[in-house]
Protein backbone atom coordinates (compact mmCIF):
# COMPACT_ATOMS: atom_id res chain seq x y z
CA UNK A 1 113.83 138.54 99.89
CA UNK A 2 115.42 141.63 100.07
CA UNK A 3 114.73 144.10 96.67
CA UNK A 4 111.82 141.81 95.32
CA UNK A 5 109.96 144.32 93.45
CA UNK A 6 106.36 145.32 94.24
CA UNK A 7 103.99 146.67 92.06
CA UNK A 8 101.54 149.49 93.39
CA UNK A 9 98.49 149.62 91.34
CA UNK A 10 96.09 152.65 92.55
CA UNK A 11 95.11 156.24 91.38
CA UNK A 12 95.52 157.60 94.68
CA UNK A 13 99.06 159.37 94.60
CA UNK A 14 98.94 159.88 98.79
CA UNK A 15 98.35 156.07 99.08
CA UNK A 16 100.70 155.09 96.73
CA UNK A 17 103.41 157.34 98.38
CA UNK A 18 102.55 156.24 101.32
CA UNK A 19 103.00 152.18 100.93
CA UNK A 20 106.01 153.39 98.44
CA UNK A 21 107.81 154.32 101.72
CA UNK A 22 106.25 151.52 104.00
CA UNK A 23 108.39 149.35 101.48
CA UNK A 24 111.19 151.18 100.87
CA UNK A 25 111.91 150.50 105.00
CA UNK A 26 111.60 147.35 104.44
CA UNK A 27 114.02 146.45 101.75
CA UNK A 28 111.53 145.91 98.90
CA UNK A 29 111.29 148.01 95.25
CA UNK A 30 108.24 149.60 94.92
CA UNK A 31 107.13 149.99 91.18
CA UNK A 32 104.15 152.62 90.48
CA UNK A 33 101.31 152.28 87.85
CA UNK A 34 97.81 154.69 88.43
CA UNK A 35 95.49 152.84 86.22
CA UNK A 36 94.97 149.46 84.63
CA UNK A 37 97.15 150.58 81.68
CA UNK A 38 100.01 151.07 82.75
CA UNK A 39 99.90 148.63 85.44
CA UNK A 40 100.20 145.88 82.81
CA UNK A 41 102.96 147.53 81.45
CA UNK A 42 104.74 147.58 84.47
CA UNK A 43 103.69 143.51 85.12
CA UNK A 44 105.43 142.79 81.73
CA UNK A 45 108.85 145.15 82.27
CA UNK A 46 109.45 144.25 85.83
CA UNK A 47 107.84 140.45 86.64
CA UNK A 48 107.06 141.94 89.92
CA UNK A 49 107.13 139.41 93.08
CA UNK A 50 103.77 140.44 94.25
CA UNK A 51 100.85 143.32 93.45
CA UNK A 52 98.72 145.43 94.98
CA UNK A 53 96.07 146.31 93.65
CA UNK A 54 93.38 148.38 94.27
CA UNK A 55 89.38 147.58 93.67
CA UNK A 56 88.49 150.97 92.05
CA UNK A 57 90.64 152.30 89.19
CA UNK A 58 89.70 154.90 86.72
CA UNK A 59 90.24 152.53 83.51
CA UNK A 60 89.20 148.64 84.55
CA UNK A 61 87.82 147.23 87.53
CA UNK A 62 90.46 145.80 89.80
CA UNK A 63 89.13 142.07 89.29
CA UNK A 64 89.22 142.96 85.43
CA UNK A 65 93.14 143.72 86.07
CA UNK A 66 93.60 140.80 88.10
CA UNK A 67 92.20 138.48 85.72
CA UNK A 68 94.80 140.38 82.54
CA UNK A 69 97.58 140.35 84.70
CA UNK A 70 97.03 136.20 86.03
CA UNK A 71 97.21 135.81 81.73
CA UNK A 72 101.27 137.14 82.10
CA UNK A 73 101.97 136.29 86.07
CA UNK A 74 101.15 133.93 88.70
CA UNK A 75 102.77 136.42 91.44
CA UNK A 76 100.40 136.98 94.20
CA UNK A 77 98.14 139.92 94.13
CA UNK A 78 96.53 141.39 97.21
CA UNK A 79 93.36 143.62 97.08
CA UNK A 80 93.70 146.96 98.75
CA UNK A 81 89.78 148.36 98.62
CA UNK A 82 87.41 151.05 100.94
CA UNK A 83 84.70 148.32 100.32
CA UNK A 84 84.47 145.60 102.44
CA UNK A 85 81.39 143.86 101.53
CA UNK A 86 81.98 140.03 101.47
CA UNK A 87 80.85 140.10 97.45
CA UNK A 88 83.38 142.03 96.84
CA UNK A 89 85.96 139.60 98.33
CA UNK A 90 84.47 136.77 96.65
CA UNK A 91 84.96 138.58 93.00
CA UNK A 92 88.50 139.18 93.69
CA UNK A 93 89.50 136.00 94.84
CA UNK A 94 87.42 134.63 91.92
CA UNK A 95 89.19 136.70 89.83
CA UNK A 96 92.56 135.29 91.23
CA UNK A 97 93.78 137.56 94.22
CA UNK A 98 95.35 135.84 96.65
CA UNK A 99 94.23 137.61 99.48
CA UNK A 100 92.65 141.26 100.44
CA UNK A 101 92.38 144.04 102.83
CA UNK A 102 90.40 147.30 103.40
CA UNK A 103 90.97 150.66 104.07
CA UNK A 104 92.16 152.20 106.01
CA UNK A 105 94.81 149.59 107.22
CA UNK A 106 97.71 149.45 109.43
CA UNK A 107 101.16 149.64 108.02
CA UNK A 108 102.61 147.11 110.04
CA UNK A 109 99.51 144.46 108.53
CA UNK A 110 100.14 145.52 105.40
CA UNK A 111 103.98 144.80 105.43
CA UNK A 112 102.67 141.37 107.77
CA UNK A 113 100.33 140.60 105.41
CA UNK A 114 102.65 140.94 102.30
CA UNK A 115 105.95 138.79 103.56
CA UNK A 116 103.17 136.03 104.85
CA UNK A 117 101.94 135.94 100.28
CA UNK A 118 105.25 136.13 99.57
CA UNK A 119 106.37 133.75 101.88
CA UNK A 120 104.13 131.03 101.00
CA UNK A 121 104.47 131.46 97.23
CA UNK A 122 108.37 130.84 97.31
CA UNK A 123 107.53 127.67 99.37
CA UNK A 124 104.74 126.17 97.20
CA UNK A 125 107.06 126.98 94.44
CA UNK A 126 110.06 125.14 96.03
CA UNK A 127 107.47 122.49 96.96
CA UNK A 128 106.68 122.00 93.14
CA UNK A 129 110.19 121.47 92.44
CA UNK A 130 111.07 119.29 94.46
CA UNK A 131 108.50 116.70 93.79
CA UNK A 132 109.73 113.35 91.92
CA UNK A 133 107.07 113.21 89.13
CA UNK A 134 107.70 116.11 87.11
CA UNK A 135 104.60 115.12 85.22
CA UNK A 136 101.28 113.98 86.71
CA UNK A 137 98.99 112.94 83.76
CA UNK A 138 95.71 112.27 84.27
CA UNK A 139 93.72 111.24 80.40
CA UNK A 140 93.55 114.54 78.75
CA UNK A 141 95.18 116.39 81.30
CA UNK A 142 99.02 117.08 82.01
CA UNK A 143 100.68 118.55 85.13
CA UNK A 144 104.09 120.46 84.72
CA UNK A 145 104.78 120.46 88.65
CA UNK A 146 107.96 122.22 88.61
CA UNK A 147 106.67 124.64 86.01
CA UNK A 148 103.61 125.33 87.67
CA UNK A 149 101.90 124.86 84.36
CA UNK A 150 98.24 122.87 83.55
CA UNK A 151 97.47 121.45 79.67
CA UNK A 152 94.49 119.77 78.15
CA UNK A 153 95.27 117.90 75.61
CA UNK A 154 98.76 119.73 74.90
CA UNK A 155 97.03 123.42 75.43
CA UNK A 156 97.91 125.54 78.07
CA UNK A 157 94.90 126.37 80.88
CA UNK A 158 95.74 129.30 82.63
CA UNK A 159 94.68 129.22 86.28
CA UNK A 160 95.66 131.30 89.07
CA UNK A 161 97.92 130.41 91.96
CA UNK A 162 95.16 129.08 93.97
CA UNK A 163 93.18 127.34 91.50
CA UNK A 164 96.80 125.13 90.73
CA UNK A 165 96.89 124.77 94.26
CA UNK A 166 93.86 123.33 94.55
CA UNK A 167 94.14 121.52 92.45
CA UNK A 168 97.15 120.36 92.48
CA UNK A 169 96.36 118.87 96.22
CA UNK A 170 93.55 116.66 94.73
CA UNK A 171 95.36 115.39 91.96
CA UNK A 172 98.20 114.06 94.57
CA UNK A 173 95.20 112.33 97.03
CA UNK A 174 93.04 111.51 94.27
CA UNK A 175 91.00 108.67 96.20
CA UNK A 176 90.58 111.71 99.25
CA UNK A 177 87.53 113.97 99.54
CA UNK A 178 88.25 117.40 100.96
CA UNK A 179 85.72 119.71 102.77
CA UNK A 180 85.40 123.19 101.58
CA UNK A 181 86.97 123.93 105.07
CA UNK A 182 90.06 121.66 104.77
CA UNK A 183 90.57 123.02 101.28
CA UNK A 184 90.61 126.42 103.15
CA UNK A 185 93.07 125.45 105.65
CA UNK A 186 95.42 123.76 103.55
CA UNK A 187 95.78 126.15 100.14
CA UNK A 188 95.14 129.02 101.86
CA UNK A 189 97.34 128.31 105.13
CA UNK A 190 94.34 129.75 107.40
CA UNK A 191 92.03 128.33 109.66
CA UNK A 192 88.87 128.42 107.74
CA UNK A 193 86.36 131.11 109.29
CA UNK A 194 82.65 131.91 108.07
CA UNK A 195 82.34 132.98 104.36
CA UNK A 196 85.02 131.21 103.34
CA UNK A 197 83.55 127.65 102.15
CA UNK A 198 82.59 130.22 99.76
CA UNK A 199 85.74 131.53 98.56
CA UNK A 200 86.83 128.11 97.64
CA UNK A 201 84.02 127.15 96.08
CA UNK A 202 83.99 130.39 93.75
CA UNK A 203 87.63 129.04 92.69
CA UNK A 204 86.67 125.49 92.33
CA UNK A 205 84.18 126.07 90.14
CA UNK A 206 86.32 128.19 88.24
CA UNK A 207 88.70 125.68 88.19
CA UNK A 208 86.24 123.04 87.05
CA UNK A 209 85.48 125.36 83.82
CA UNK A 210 88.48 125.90 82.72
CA UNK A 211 89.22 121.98 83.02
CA UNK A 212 86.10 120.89 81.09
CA UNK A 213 86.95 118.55 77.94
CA UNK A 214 83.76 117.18 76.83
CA UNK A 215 82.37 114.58 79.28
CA UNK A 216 85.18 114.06 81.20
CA UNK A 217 84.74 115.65 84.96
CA UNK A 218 88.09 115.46 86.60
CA UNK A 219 86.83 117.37 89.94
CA UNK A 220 83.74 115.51 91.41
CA UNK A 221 81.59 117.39 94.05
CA UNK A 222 80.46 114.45 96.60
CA UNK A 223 76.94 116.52 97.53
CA UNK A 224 77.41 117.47 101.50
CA UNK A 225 81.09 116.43 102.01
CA UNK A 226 82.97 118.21 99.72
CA UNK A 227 85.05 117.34 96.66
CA UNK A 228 87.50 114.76 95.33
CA UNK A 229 89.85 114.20 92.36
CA UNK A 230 88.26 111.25 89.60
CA UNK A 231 90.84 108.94 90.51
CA UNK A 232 89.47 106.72 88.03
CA UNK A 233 90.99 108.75 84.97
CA UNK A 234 94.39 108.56 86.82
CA UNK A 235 94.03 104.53 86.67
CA UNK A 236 93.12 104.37 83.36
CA UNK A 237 96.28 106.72 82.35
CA UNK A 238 98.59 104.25 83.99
């Protein structure tokens, strides 16, 4: 949408100029922060609709940042880095970016690559709220769909965009198993590619920490064909 502010997090002033204006054209509010500081500052005062963030700042590590600012905001956060080593992508999507891109970059991917987060977050958000159950519960756990929100046993789990996602997809085909790949496909909208079995399974077993409560698994890995909701805690909930 037109004016949906954007949050520039980096300590270079020329690239932060530079995508300030690549915005500005295009109808967006740019909002400025230089270090991890005052980026979360600017997360709190503005709710931004998306952030980019750079890997290297001079205070915190960008997938340090990513993980404070996922505590206040489940707006999507895109990686701008000089380092494109495939460990690097798999920290910051572990961390809870939503998607990531080197420099130097085009403009015209940048601004591509920014509508396309933006875009899909206002649809799985419109997605949420339309669905009948407005609570999926599942023993211990509880699913706010049209709040986005994920409790064990009344306490809030905070998990990034993706990880709800994912598991949000389960949870409605709980007798399903999903490949890595499919998982890919679906949450991230993109056909699946090398490398990135591995980016889902970096957030699944994220998500499968933050979901532990004591014996119960609600995720189960089905060894060499992928992974599944325990539809049998669903059942017993009814």
């Amino acid at each position: 949408m037109i004016g949906e502010k954007i949050l520039i997090v980096d300590d270079e002033l020329e690239i932060c100029e530079l995508i300030d204006s690549y915005l500005t054209k295009e109808g967006f509010q740019p909002v400025v922060a230089n270090d991890g500081r005052s980026a979360l500052a600017q997360v709190k005062a503005h709710s931004p609709s998306l952030v980019i963030l750079d890997f290297n700042l001079p205070d915190i590590e960008g997938p340090d940042l990513c993980l404070e600012i996922r505590k206040q905001s489940n707006a999507p956060i895109l990686f701008l880095s000089c380092r494109g080593d495939e460990i690097d992508k798999v920290i910051s999507f572990s961390a809870g970016a939503d998607d990531y891109i080197t420099k130097p970059f085009m403009p015209a991917e940048l601004i591509a690559r920014i509508k396309a987060n933006l875009r899909r977050y206002r649809m799985a958000k419109q997605n949420d709220e339309s669905e009948v159950d407005d609570v999926i519960v599942a023993g211990d756990l509880k699913i706010n769909a049209p709040l986005r929100k994920v409790f064990i046993k009344d306490v809030e789990v905070p998990l990034t965009a993706k990880e709800y996602d994912i598991l949000y997809l389960l949870v409605d085909n709980p007798k399903r198993i999903f490949s890595a790949d499919q998982l890919f496909n679906i949450v991230w909208k993109s056909s699946s590619v090398s490398g990135d079995s591995k980016t889902v399974s970096v957030h699944l077993s994220s998500l499968r920490k933050k979901l532990e409560s004591g014996d119960v698994d609600y995720i189960i890995n089905i060894r060499g064909i992928g992974y599944k909701f325990n539809h049998e805690i669903i059942e017993a909930s009814k």
